[in-house]
PDB file of N, CA and C in Angstrom:
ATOM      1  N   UNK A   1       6.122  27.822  -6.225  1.00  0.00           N
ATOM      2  CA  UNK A   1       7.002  27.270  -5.193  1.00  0.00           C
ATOM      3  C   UNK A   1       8.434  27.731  -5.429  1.00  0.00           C
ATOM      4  N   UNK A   2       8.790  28.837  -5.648  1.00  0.00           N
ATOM      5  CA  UNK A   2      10.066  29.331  -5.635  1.00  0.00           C
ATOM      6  C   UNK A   2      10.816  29.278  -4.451  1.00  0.00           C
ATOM      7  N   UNK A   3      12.307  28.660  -5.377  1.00  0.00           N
ATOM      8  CA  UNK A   3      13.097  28.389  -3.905  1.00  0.00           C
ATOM      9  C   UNK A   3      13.410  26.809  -3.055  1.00  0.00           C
ATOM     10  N   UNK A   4      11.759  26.469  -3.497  1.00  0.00           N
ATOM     11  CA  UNK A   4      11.916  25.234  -2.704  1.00  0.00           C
ATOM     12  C   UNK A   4      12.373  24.124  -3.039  1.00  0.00           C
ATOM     13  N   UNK A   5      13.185  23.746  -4.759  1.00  0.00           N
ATOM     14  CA  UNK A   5      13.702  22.720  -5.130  1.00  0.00           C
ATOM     15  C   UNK A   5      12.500  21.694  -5.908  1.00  0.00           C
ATOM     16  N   UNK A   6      11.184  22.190  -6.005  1.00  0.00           N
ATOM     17  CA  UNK A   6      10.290  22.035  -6.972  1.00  0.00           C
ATOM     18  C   UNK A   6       9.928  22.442  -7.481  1.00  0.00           C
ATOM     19  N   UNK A   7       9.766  21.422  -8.743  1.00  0.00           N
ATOM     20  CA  UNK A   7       9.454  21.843 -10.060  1.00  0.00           C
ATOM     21  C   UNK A   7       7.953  21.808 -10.697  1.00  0.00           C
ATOM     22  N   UNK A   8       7.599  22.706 -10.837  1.00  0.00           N
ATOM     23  CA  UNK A   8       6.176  22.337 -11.707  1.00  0.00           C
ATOM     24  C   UNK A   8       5.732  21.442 -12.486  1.00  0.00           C
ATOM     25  N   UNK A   9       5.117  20.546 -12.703  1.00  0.00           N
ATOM     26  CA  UNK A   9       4.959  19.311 -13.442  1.00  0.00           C
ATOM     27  C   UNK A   9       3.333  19.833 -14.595  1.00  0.00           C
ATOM     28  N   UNK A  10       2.552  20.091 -13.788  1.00  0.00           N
ATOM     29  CA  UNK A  10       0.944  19.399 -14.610  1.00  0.00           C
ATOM     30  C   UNK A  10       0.135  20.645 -13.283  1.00  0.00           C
ATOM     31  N   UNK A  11      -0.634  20.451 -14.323  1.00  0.00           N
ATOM     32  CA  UNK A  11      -1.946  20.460 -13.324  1.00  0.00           C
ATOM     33  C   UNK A  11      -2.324  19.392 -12.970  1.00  0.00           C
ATOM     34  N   UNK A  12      -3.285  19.423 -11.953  1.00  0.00           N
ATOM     35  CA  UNK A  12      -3.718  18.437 -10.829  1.00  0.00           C
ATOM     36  C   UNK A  12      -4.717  17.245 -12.227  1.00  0.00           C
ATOM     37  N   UNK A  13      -5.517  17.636 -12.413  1.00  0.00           N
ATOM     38  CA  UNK A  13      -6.587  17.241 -13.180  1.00  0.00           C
ATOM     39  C   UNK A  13      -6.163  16.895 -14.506  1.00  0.00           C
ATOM     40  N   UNK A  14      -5.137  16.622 -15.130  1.00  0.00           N
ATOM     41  CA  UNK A  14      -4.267  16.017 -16.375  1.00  0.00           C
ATOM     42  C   UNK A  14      -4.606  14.572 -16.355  1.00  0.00           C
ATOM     43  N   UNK A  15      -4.005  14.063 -14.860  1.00  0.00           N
ATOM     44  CA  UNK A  15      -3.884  13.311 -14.512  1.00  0.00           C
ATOM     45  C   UNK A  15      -4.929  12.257 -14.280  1.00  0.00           C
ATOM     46  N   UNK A  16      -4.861  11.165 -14.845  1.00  0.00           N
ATOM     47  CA  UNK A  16      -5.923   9.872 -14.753  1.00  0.00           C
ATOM     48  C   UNK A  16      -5.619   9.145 -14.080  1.00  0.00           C
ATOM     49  N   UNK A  17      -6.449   8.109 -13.178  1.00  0.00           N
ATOM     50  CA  UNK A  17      -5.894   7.139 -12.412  1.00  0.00           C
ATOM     51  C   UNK A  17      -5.104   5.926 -12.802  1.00  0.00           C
ATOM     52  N   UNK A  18      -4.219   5.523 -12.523  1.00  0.00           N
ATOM     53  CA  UNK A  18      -3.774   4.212 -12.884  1.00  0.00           C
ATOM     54  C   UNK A  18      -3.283   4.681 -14.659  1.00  0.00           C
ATOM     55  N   UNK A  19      -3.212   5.598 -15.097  1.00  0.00           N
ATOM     56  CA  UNK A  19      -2.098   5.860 -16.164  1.00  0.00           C
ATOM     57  C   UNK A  19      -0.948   6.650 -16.357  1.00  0.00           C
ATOM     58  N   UNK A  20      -0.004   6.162 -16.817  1.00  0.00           N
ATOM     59  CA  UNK A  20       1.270   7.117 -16.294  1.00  0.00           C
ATOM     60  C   UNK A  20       1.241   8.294 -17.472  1.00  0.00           C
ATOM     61  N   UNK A  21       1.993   9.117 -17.092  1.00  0.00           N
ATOM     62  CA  UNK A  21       2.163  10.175 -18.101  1.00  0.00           C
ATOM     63  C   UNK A  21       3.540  10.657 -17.722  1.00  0.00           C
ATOM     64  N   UNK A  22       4.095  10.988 -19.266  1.00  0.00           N
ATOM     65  CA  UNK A  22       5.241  11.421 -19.528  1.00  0.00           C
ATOM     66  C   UNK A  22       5.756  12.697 -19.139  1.00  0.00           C
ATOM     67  N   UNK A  23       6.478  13.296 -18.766  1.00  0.00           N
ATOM     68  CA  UNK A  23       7.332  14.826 -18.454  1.00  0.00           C
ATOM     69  C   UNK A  23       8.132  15.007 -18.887  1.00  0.00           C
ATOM     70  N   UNK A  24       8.887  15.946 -19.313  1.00  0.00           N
ATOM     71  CA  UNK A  24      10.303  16.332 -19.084  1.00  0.00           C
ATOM     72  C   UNK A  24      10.544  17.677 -18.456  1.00  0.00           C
ATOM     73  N   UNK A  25      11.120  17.319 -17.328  1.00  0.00           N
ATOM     74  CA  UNK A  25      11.510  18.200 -16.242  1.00  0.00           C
ATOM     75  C   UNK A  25      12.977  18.633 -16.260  1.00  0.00           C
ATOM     76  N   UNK A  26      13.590  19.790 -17.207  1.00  0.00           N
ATOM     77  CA  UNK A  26      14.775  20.094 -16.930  1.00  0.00           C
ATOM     78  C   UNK A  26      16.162  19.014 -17.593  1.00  0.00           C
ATOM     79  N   UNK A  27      15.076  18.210 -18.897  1.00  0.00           N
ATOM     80  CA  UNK A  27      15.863  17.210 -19.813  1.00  0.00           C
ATOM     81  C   UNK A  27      15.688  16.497 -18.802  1.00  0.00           C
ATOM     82  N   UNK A  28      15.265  15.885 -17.621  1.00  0.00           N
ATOM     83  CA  UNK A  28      14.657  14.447 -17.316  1.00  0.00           C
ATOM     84  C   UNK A  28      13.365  14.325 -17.652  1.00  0.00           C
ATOM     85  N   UNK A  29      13.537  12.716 -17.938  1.00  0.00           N
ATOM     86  CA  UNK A  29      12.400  11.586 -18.252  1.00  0.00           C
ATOM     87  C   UNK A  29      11.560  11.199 -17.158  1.00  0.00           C
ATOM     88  N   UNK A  30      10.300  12.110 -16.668  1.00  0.00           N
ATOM     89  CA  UNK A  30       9.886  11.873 -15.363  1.00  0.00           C
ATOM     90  C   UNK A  30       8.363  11.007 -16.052  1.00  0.00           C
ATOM     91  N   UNK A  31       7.914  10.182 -15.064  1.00  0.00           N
ATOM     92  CA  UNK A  31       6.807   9.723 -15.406  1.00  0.00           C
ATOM     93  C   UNK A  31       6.049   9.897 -14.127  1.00  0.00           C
ATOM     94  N   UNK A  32       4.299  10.277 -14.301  1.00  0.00           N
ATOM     95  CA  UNK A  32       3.835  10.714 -13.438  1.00  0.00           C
ATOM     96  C   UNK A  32       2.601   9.817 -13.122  1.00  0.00           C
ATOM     97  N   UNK A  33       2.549   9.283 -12.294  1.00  0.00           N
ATOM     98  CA  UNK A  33       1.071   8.367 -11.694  1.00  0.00           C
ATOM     99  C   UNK A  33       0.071   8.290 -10.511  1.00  0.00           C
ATOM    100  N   UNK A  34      -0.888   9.078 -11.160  1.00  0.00           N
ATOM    101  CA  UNK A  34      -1.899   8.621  -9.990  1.00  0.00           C
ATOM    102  C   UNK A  34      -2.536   7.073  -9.401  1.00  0.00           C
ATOM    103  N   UNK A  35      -2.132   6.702  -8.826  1.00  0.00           N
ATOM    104  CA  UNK A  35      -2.984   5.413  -7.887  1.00  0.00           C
ATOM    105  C   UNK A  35      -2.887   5.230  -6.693  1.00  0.00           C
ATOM    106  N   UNK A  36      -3.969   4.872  -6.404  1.00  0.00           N
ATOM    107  CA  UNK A  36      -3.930   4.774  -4.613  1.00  0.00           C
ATOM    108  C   UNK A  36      -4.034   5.528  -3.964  1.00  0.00           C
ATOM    109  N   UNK A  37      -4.558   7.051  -4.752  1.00  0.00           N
ATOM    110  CA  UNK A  37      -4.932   7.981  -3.755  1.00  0.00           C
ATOM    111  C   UNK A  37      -3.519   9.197  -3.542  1.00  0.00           C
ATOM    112  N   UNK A  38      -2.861   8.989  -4.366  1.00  0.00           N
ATOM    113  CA  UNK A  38      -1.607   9.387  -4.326  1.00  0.00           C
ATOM    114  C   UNK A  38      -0.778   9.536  -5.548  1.00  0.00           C
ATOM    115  N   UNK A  39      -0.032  10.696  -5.650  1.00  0.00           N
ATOM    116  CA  UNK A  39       0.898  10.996  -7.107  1.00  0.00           C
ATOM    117  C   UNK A  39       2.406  10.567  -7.160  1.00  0.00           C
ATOM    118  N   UNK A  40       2.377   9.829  -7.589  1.00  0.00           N
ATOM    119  CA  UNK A  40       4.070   9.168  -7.871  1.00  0.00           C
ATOM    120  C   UNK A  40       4.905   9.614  -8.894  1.00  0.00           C
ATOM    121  N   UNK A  41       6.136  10.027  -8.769  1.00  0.00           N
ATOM    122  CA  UNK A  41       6.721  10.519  -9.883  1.00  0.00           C
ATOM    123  C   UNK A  41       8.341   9.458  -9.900  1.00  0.00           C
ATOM    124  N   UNK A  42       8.389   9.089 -10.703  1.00  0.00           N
ATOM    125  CA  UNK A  42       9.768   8.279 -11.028  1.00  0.00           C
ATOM    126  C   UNK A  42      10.114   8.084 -12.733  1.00  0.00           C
ATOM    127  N   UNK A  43      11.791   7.669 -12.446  1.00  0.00           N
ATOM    128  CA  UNK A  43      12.180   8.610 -13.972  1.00  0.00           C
ATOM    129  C   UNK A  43      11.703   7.485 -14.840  1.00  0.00           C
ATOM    130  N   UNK A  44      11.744   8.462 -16.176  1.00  0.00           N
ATOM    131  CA  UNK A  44      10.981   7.307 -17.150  1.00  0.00           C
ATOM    132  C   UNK A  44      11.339   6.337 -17.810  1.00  0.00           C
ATOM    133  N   UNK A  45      12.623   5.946 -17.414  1.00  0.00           N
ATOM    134  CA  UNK A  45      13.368   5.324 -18.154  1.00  0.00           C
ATOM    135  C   UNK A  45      13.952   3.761 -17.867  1.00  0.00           C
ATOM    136  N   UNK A  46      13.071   2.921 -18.104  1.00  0.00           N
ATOM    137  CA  UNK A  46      13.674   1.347 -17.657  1.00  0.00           C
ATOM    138  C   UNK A  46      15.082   1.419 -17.574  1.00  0.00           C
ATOM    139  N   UNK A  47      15.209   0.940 -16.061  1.00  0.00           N
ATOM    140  CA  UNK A  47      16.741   0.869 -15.881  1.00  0.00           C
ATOM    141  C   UNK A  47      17.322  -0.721 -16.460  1.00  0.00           C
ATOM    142  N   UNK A  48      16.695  -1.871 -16.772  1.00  0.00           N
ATOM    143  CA  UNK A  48      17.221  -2.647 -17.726  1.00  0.00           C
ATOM    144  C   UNK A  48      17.092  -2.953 -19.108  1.00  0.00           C
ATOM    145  N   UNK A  49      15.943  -1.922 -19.507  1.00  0.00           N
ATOM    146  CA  UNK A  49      16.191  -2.082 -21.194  1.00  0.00           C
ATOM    147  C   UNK A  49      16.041  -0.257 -21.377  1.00  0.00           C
ATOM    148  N   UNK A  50      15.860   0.878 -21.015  1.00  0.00           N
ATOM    149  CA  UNK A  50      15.746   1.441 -21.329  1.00  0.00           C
ATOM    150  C   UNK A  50      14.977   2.274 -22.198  1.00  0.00           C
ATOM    151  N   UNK A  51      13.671   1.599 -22.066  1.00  0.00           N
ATOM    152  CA  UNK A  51      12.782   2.252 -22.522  1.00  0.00           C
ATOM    153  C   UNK A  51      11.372   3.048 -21.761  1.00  0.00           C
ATOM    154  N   UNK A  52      10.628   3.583 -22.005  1.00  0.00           N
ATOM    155  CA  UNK A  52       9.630   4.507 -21.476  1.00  0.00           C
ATOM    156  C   UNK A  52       8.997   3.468 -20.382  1.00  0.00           C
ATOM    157  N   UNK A  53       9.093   3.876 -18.863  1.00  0.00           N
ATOM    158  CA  UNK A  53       7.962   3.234 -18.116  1.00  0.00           C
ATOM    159  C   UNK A  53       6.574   3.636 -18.247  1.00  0.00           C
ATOM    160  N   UNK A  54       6.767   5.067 -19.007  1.00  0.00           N
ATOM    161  CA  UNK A  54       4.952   5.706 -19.083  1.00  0.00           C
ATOM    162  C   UNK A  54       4.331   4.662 -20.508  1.00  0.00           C
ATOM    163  N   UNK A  55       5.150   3.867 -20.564  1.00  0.00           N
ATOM    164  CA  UNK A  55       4.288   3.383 -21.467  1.00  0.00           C
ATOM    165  C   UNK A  55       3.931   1.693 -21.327  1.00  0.00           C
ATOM    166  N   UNK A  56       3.893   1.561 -19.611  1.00  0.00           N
ATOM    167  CA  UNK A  56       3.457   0.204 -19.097  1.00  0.00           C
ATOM    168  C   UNK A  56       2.454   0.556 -18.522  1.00  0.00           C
ATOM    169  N   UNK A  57       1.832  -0.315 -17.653  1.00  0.00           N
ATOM    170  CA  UNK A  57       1.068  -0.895 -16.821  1.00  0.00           C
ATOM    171  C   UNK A  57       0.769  -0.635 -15.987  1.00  0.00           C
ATOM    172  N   UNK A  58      -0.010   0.263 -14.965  1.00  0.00           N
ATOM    173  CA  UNK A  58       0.310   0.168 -13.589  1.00  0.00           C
ATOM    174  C   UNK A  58      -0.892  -0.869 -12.750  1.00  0.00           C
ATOM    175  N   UNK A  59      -0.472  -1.067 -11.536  1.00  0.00           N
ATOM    176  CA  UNK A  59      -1.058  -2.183 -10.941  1.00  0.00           C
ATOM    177  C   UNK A  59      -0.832  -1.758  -9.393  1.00  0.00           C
ATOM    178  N   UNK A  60      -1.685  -0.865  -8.554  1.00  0.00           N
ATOM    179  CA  UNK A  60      -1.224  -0.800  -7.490  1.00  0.00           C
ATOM    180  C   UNK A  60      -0.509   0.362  -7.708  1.00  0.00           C
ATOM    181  N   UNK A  61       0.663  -0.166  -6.410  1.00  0.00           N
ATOM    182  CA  UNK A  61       2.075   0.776  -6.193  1.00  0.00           C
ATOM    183  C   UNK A  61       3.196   0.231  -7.555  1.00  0.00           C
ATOM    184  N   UNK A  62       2.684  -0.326  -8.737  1.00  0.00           N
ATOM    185  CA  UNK A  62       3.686  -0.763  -9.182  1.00  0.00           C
ATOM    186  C   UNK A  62       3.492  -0.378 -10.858  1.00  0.00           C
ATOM    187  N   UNK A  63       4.740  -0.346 -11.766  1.00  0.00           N
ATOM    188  CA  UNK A  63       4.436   0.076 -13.365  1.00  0.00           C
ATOM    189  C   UNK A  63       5.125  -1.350 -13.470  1.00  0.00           C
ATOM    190  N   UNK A  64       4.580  -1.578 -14.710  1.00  0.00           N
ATOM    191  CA  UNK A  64       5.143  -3.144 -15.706  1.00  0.00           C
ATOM    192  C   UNK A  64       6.079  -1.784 -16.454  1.00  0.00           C
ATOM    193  N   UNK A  65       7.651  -2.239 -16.698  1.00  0.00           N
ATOM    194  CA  UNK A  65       7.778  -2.189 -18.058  1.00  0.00           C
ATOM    195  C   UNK A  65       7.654  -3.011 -19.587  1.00  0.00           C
ATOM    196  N   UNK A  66       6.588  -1.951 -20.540  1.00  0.00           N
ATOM    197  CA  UNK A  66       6.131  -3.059 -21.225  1.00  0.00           C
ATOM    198  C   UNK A  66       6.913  -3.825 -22.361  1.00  0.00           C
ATOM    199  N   UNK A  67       8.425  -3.571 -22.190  1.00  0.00           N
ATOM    200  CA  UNK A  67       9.214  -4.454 -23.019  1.00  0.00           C
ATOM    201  C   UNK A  67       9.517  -5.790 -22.806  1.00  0.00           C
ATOM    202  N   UNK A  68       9.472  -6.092 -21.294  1.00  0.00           N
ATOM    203  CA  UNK A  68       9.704  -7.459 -20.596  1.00  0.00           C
ATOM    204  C   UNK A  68       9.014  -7.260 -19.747  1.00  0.00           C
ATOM    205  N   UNK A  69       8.314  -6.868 -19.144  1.00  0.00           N
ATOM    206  CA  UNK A  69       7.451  -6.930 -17.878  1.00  0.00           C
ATOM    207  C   UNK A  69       7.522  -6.484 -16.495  1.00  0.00           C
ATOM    208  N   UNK A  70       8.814  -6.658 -16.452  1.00  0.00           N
ATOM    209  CA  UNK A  70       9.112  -5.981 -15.246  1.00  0.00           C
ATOM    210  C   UNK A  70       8.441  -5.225 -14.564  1.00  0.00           C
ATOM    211  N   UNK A  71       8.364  -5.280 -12.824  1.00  0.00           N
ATOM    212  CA  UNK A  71       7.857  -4.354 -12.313  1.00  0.00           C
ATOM    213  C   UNK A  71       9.073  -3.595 -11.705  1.00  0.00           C
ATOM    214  N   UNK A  72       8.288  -2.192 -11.355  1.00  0.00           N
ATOM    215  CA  UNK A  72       9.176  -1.607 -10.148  1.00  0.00           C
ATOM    216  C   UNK A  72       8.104  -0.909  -9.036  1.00  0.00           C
ATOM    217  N   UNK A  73       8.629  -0.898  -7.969  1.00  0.00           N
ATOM    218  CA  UNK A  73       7.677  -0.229  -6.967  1.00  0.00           C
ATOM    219  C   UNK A  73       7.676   1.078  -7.512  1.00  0.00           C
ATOM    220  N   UNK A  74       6.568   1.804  -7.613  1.00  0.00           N
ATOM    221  CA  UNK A  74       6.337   3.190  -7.246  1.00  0.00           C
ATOM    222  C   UNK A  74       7.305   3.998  -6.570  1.00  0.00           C
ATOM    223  N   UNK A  75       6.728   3.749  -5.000  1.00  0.00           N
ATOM    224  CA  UNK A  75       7.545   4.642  -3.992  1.00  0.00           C
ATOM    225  C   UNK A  75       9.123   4.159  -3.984  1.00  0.00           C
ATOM    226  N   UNK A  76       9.445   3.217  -4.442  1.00  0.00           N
ATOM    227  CA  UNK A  76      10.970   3.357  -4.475  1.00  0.00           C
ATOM    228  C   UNK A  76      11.847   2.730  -5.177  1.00  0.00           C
ATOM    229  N   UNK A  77      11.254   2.668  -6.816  1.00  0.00           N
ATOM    230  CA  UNK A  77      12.078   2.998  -7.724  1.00  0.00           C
ATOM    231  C   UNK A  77      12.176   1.196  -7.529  1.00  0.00           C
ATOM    232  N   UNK A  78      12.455   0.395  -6.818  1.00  0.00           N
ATOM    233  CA  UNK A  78      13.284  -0.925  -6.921  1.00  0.00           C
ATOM    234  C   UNK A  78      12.444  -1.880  -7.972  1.00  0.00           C
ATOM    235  N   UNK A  79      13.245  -2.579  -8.570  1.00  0.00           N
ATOM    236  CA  UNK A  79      12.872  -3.634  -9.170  1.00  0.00           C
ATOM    237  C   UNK A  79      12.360  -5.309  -8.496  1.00  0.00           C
ATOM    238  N   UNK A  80      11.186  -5.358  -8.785  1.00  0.00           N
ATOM    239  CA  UNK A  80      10.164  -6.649  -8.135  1.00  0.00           C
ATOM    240  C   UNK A  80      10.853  -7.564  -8.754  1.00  0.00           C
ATOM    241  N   UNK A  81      11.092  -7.731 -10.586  1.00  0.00           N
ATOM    242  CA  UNK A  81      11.235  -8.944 -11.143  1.00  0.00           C
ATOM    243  C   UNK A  81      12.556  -9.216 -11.576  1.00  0.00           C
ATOM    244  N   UNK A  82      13.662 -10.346 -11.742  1.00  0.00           N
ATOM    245  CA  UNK A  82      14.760 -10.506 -12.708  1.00  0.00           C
ATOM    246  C   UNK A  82      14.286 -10.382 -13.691  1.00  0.00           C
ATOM    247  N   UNK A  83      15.149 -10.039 -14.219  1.00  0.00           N
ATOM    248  CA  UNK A  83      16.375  -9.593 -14.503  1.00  0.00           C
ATOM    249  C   UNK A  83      16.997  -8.263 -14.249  1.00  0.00           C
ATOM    250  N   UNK A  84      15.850  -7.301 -14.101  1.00  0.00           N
ATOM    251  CA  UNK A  84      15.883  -5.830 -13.917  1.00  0.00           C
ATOM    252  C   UNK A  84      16.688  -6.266 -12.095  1.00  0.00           C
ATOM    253  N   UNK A  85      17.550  -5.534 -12.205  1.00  0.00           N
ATOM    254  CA  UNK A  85      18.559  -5.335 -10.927  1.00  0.00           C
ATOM    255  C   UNK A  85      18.264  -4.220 -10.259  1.00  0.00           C
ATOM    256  N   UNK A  86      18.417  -3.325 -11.170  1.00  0.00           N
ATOM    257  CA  UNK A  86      19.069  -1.629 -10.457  1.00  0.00           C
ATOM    258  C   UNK A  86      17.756  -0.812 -10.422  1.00  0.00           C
ATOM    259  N   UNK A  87      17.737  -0.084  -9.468  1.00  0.00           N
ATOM    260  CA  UNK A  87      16.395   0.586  -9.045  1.00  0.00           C
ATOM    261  C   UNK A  87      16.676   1.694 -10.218  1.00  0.00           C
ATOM    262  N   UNK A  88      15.096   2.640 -10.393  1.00  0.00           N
ATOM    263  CA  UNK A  88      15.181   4.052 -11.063  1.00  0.00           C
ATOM    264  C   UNK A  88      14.588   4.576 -10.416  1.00  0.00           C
ATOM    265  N   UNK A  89      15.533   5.975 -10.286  1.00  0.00           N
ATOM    266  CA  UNK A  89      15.266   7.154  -9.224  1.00  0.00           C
ATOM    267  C   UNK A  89      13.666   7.682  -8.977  1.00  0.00           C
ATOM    268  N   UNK A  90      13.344   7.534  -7.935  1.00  0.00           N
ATOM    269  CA  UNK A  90      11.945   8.669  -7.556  1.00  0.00           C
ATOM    270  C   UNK A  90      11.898   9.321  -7.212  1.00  0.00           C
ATOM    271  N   UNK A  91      11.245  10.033  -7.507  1.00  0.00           N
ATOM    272  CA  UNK A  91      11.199  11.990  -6.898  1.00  0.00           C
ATOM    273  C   UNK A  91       9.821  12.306  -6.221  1.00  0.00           C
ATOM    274  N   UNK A  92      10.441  13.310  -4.981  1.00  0.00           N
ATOM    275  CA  UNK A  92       8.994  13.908  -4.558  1.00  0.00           C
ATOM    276  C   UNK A  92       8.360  15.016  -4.671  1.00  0.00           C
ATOM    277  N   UNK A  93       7.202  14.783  -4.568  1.00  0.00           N
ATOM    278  CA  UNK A  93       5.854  15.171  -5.261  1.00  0.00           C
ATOM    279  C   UNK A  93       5.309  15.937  -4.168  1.00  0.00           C
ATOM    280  N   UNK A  94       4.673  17.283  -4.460  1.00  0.00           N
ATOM    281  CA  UNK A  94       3.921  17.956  -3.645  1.00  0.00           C
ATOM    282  C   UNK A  94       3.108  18.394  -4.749  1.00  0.00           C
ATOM    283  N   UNK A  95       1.632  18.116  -4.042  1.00  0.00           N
ATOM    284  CA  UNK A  95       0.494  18.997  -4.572  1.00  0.00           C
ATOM    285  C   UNK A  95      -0.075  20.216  -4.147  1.00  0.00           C
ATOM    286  N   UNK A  96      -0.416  21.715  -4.740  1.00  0.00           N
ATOM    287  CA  UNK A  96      -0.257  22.462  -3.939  1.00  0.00           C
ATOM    288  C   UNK A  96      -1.228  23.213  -4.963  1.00  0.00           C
ATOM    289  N   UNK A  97      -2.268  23.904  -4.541  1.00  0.00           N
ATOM    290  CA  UNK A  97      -3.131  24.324  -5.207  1.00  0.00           C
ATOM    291  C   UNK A  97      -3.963  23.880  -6.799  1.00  0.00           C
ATOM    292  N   UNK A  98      -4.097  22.705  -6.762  1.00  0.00           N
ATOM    293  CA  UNK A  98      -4.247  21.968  -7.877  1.00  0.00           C
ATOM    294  C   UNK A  98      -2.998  21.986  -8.856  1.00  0.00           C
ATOM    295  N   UNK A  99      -2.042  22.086  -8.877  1.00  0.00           N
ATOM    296  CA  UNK A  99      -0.569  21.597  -9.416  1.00  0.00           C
ATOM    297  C   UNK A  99      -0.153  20.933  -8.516  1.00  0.00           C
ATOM    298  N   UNK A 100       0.869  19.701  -9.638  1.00  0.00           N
ATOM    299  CA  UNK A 100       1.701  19.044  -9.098  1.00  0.00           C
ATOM    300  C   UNK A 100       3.393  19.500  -9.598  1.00  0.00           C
ATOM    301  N   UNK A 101       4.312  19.576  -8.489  1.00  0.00           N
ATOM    302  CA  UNK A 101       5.011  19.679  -8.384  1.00  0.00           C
ATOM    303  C   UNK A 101       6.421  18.498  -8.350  1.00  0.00           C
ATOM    304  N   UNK A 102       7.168  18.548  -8.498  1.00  0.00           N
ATOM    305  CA  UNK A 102       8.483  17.245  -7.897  1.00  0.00           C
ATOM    306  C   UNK A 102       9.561  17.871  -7.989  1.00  0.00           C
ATOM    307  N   UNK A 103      10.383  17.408  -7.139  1.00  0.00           N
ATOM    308  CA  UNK A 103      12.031  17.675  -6.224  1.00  0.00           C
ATOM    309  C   UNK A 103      12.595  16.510  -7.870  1.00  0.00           C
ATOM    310  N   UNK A 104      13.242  17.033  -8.892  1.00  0.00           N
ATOM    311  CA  UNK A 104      13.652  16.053  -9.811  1.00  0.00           C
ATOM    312  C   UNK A 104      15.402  16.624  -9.618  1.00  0.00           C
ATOM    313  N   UNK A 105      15.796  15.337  -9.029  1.00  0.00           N
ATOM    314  CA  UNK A 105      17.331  15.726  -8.394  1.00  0.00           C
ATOM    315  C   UNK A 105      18.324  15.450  -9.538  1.00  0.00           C
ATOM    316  N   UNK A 106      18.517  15.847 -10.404  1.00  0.00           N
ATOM    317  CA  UNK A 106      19.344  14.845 -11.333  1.00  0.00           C
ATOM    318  C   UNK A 106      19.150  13.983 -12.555  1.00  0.00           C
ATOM    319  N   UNK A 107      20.153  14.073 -13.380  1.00  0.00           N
ATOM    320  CA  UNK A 107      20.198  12.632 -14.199  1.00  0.00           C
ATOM    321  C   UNK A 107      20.638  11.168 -13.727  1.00  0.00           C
ATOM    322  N   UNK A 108      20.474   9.967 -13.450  1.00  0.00           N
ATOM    323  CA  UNK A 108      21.006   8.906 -13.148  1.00  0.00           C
ATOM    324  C   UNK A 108      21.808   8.333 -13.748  1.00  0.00           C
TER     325      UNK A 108
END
């Protein structure tokens, strides 16, 4: 995909359902999840304690972080539970010949 502002991530088939997996895309912390029929990519990094979301829960459209629990939606980064306030960035995902790809815009 040259040109188009995505980045190569994985192959298609890495990927397990309902477990996240870790990246680093260009020194970001991307975490990658299949559920629901669909590949989610958002950064990996709890925006209120700062630690790995690939290393929670997923449930649905949603990851626990597993330091306090917290959820955040999938598709848009926001935080479900207090104390966690501030959303973490999501990026999009194209699959394209058995690779997955993501638009990873930045550090936050």
């Amino acid at each position: 995909m040259p040109d188009s502002g995505y980045t190569y991530i994985c192959a298609f088939d890495v990927l397990e359902e309902g477990v996240p997996r870790r990246f680093g895309v260009e020194g970001v912390p991307v975490s990658l999840v299949l559920t629901e029929q669909q590949v989610f990519a958002i950064h990996d990094v709890c925006s209120h304690s700062a630690v790995s979301l690939s290393e929670g829960e997923v449930d649905g459209c949603t990851v626990e972080c597993w330091l306090h629990a917290f959820r955040f939606d999938l598709r848009t980064g926001h935080p479900l539970d207090p104390p966690a306030t501030h959303p973490v960035p999501v990026y999009s995902v194209r699959i394209e010949g058995g690779h997955v790809y993501a638009r990873v815009t930045g550090k936050p």
